[in-house]
PDB file of N, CA and C in Angstrom:
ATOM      1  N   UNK A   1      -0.168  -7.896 -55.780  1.00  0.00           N
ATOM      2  CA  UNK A   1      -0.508  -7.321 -54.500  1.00  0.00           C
ATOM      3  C   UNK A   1      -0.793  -8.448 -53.508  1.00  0.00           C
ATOM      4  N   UNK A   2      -0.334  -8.432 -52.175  1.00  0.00           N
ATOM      5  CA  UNK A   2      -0.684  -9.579 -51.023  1.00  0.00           C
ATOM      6  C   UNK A   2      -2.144  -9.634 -50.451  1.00  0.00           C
ATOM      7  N   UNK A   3      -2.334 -10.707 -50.777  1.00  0.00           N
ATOM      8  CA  UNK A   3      -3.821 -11.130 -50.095  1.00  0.00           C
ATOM      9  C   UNK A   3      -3.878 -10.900 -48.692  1.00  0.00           C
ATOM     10  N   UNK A   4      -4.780 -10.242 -48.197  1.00  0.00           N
ATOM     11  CA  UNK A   4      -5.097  -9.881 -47.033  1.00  0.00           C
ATOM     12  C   UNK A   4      -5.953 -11.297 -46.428  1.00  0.00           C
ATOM     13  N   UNK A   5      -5.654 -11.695 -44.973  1.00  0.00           N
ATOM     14  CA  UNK A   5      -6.270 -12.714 -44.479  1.00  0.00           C
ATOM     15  C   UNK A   5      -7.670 -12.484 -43.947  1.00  0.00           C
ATOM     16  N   UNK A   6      -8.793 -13.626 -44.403  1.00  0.00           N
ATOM     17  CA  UNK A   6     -10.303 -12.791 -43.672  1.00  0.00           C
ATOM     18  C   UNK A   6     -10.222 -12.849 -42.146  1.00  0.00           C
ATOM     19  N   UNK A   7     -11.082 -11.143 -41.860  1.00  0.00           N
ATOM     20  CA  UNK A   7     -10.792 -11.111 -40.537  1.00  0.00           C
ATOM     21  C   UNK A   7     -11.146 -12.580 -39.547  1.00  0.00           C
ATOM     22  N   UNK A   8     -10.837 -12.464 -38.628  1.00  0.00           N
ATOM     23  CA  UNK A   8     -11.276 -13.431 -37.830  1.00  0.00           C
ATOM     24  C   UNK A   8     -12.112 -12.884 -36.549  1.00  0.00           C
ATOM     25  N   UNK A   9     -12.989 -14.064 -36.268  1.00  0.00           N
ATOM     26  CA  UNK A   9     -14.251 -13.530 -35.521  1.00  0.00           C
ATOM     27  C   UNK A   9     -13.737 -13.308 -34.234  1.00  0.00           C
ATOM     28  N   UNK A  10     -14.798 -12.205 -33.503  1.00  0.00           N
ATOM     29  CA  UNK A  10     -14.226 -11.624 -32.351  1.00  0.00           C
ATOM     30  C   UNK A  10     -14.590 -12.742 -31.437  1.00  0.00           C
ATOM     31  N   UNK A  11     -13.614 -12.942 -30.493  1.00  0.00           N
ATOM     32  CA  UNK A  11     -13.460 -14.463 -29.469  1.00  0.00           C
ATOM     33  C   UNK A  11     -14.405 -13.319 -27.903  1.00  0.00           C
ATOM     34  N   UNK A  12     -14.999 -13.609 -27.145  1.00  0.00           N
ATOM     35  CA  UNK A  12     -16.279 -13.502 -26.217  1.00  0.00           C
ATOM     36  C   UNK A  12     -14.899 -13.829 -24.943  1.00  0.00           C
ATOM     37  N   UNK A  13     -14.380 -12.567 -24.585  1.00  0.00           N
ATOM     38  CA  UNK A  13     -13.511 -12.500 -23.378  1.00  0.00           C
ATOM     39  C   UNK A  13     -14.574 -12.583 -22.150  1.00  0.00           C
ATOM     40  N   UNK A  14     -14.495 -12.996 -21.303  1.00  0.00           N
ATOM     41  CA  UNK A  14     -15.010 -13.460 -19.966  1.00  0.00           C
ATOM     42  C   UNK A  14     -14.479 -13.070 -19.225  1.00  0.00           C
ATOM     43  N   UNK A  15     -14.871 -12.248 -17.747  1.00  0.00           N
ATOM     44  CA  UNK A  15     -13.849 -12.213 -16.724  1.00  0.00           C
ATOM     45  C   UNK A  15     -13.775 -13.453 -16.026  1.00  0.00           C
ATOM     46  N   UNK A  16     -12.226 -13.745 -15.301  1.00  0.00           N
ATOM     47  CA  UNK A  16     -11.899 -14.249 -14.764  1.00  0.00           C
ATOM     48  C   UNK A  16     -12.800 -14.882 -13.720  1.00  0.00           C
ATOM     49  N   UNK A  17     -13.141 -16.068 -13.061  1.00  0.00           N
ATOM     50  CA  UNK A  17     -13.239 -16.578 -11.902  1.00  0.00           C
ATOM     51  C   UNK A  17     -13.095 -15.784 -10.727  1.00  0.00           C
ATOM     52  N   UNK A  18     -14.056 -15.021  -9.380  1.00  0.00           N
ATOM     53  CA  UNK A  18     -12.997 -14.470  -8.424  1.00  0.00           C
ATOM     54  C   UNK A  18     -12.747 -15.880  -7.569  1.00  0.00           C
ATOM     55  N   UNK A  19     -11.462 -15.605  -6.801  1.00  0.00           N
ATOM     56  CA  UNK A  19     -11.028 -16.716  -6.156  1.00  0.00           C
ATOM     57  C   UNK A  19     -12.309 -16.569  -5.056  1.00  0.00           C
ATOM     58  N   UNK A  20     -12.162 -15.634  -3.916  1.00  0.00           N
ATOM     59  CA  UNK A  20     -13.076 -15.726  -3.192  1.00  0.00           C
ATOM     60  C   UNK A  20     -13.856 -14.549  -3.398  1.00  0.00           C
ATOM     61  N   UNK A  21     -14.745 -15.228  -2.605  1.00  0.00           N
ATOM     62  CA  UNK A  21     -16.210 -13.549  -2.893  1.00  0.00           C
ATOM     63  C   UNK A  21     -15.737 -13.268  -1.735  1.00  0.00           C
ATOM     64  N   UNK A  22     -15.384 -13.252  -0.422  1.00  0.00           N
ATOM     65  CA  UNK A  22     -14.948 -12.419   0.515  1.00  0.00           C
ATOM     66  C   UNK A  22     -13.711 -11.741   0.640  1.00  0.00           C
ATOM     67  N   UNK A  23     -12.817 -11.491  -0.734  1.00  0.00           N
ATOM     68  CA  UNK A  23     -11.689 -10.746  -0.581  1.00  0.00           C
ATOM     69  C   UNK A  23     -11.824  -9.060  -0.379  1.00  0.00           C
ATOM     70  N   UNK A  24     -11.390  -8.765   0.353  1.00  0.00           N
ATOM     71  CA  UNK A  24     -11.694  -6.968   0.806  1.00  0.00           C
ATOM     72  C   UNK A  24     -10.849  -6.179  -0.622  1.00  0.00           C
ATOM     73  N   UNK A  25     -11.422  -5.231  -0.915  1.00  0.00           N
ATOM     74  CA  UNK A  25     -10.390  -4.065  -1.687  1.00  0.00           C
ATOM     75  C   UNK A  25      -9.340  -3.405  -0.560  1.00  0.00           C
ATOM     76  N   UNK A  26      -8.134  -2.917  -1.249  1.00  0.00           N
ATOM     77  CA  UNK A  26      -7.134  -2.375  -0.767  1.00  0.00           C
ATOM     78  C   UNK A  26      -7.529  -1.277  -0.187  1.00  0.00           C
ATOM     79  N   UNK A  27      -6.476  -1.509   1.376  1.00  0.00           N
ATOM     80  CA  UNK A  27      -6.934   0.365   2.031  1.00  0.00           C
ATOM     81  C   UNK A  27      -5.991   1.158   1.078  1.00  0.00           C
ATOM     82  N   UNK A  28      -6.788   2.477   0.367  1.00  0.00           N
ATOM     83  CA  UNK A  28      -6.375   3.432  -0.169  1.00  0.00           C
ATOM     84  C   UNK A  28      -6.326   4.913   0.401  1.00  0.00           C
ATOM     85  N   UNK A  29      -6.283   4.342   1.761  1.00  0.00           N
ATOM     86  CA  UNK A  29      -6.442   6.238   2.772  1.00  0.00           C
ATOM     87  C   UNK A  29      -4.857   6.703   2.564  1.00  0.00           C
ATOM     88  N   UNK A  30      -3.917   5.990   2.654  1.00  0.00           N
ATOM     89  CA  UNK A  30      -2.443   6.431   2.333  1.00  0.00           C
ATOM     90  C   UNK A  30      -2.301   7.016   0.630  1.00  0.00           C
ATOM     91  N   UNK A  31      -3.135   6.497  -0.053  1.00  0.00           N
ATOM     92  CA  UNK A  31      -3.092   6.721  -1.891  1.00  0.00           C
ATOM     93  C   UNK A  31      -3.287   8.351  -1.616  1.00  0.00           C
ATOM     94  N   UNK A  32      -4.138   8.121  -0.426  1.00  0.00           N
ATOM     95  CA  UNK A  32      -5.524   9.673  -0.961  1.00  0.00           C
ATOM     96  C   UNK A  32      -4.814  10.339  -0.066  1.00  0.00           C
ATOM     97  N   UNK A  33      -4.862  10.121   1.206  1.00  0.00           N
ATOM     98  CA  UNK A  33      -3.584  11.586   1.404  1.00  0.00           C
ATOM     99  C   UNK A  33      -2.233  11.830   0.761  1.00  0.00           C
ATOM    100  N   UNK A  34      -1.578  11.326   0.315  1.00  0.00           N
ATOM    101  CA  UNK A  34      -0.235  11.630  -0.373  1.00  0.00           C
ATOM    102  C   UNK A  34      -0.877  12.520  -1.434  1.00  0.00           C
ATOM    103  N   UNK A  35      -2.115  12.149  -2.275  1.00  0.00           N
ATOM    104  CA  UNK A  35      -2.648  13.081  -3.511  1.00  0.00           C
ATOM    105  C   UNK A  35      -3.173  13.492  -3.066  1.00  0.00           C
ATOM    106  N   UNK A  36      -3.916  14.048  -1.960  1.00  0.00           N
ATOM    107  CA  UNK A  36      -4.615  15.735  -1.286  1.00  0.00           C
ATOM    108  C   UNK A  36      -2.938  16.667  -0.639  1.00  0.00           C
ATOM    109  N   UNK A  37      -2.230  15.789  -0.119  1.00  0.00           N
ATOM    110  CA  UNK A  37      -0.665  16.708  -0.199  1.00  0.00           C
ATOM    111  C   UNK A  37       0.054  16.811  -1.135  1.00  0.00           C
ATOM    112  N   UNK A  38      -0.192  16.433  -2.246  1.00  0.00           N
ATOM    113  CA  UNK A  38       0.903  16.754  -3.669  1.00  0.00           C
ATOM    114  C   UNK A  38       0.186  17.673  -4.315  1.00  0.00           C
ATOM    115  N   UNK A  39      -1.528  17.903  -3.808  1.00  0.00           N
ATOM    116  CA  UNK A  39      -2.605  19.059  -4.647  1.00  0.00           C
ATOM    117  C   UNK A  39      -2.618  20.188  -4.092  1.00  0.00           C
ATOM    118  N   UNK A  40      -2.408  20.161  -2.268  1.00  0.00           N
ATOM    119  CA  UNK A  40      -2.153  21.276  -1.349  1.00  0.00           C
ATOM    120  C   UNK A  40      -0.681  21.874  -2.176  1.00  0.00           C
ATOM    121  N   UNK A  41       0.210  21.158  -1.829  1.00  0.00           N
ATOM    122  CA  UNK A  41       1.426  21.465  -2.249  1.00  0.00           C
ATOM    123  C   UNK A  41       1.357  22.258  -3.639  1.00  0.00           C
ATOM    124  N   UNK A  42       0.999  21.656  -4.950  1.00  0.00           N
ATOM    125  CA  UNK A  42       0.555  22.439  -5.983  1.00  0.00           C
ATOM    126  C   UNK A  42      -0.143  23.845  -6.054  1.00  0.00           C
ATOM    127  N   UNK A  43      -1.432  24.023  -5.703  1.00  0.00           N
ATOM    128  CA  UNK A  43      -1.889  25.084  -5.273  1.00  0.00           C
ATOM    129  C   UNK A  43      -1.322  25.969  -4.447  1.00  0.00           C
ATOM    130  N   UNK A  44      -0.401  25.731  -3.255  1.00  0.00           N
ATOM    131  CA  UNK A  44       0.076  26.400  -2.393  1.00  0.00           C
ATOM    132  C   UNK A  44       1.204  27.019  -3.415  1.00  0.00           C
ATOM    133  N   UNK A  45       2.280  26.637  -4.096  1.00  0.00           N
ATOM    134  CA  UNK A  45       2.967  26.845  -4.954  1.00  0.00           C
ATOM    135  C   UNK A  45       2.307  27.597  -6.180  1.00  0.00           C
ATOM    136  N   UNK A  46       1.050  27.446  -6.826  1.00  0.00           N
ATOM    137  CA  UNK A  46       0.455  28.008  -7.942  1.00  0.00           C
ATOM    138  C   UNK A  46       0.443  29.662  -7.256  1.00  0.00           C
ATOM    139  N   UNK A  47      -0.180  29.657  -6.040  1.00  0.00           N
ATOM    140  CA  UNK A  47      -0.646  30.718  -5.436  1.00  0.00           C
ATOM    141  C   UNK A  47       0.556  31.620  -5.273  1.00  0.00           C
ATOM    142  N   UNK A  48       1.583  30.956  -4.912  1.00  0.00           N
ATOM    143  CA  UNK A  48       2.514  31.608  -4.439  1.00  0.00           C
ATOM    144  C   UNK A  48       3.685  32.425  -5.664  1.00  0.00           C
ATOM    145  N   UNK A  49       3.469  32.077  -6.849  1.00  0.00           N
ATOM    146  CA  UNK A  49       4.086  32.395  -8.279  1.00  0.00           C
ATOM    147  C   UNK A  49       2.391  33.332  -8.213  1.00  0.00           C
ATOM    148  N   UNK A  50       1.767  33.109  -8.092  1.00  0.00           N
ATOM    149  CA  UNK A  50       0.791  34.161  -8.869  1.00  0.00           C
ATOM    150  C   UNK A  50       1.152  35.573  -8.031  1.00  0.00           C
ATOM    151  N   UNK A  51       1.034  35.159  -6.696  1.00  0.00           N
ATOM    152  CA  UNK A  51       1.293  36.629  -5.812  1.00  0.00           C
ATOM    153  C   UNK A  51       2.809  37.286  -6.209  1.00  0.00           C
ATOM    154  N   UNK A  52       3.669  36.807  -6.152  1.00  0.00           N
ATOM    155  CA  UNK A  52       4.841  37.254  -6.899  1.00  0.00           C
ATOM    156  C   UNK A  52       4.679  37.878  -8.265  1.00  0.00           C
ATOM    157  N   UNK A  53       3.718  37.287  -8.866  1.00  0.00           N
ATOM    158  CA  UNK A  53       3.748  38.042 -10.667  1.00  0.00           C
ATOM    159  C   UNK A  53       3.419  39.246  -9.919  1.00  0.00           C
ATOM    160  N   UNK A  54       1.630  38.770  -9.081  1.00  0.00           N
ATOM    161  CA  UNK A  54       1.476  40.845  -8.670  1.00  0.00           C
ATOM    162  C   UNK A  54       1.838  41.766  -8.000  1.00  0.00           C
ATOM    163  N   UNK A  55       3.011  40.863  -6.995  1.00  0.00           N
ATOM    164  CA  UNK A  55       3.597  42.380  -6.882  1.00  0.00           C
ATOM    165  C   UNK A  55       4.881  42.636  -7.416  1.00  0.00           C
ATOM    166  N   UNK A  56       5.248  42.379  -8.609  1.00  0.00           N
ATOM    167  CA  UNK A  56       6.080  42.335  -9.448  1.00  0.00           C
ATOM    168  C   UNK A  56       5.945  43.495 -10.508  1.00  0.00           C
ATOM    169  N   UNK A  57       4.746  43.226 -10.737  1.00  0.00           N
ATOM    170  CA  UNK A  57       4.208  43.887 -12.346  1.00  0.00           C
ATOM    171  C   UNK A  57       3.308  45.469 -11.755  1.00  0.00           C
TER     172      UNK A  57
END
């Protein structure tokens, strides 16, 4: 049977260096409306198959 190697010790990951402390985060107002209009859109569509089942059935 093959000898298994002893584990090896867990290595202490560090984050990175930041380059600068004054870098801004990304504008995400374009992220967030495209996903409040792909959720309108969804719902508007959910709604619109549900009203069809009832006056269907």
């Amino acid at each position: 049977m093959a000898k298994l190697a002893p584990a090896k010790e867990k290595q202490d990951i560090k984050p990175a260096p930041q380059s600068g402390a004054n870098e801004k985060e990304p504008e995400l107002k374009g992220a967030f409306a495209s996903v409040m209009i792909l959720g309108a859109f969804i719902l508007i569509t959910w709604f619109g198959v549900f009203a069809l089942y009832l006056i269907r059935s």
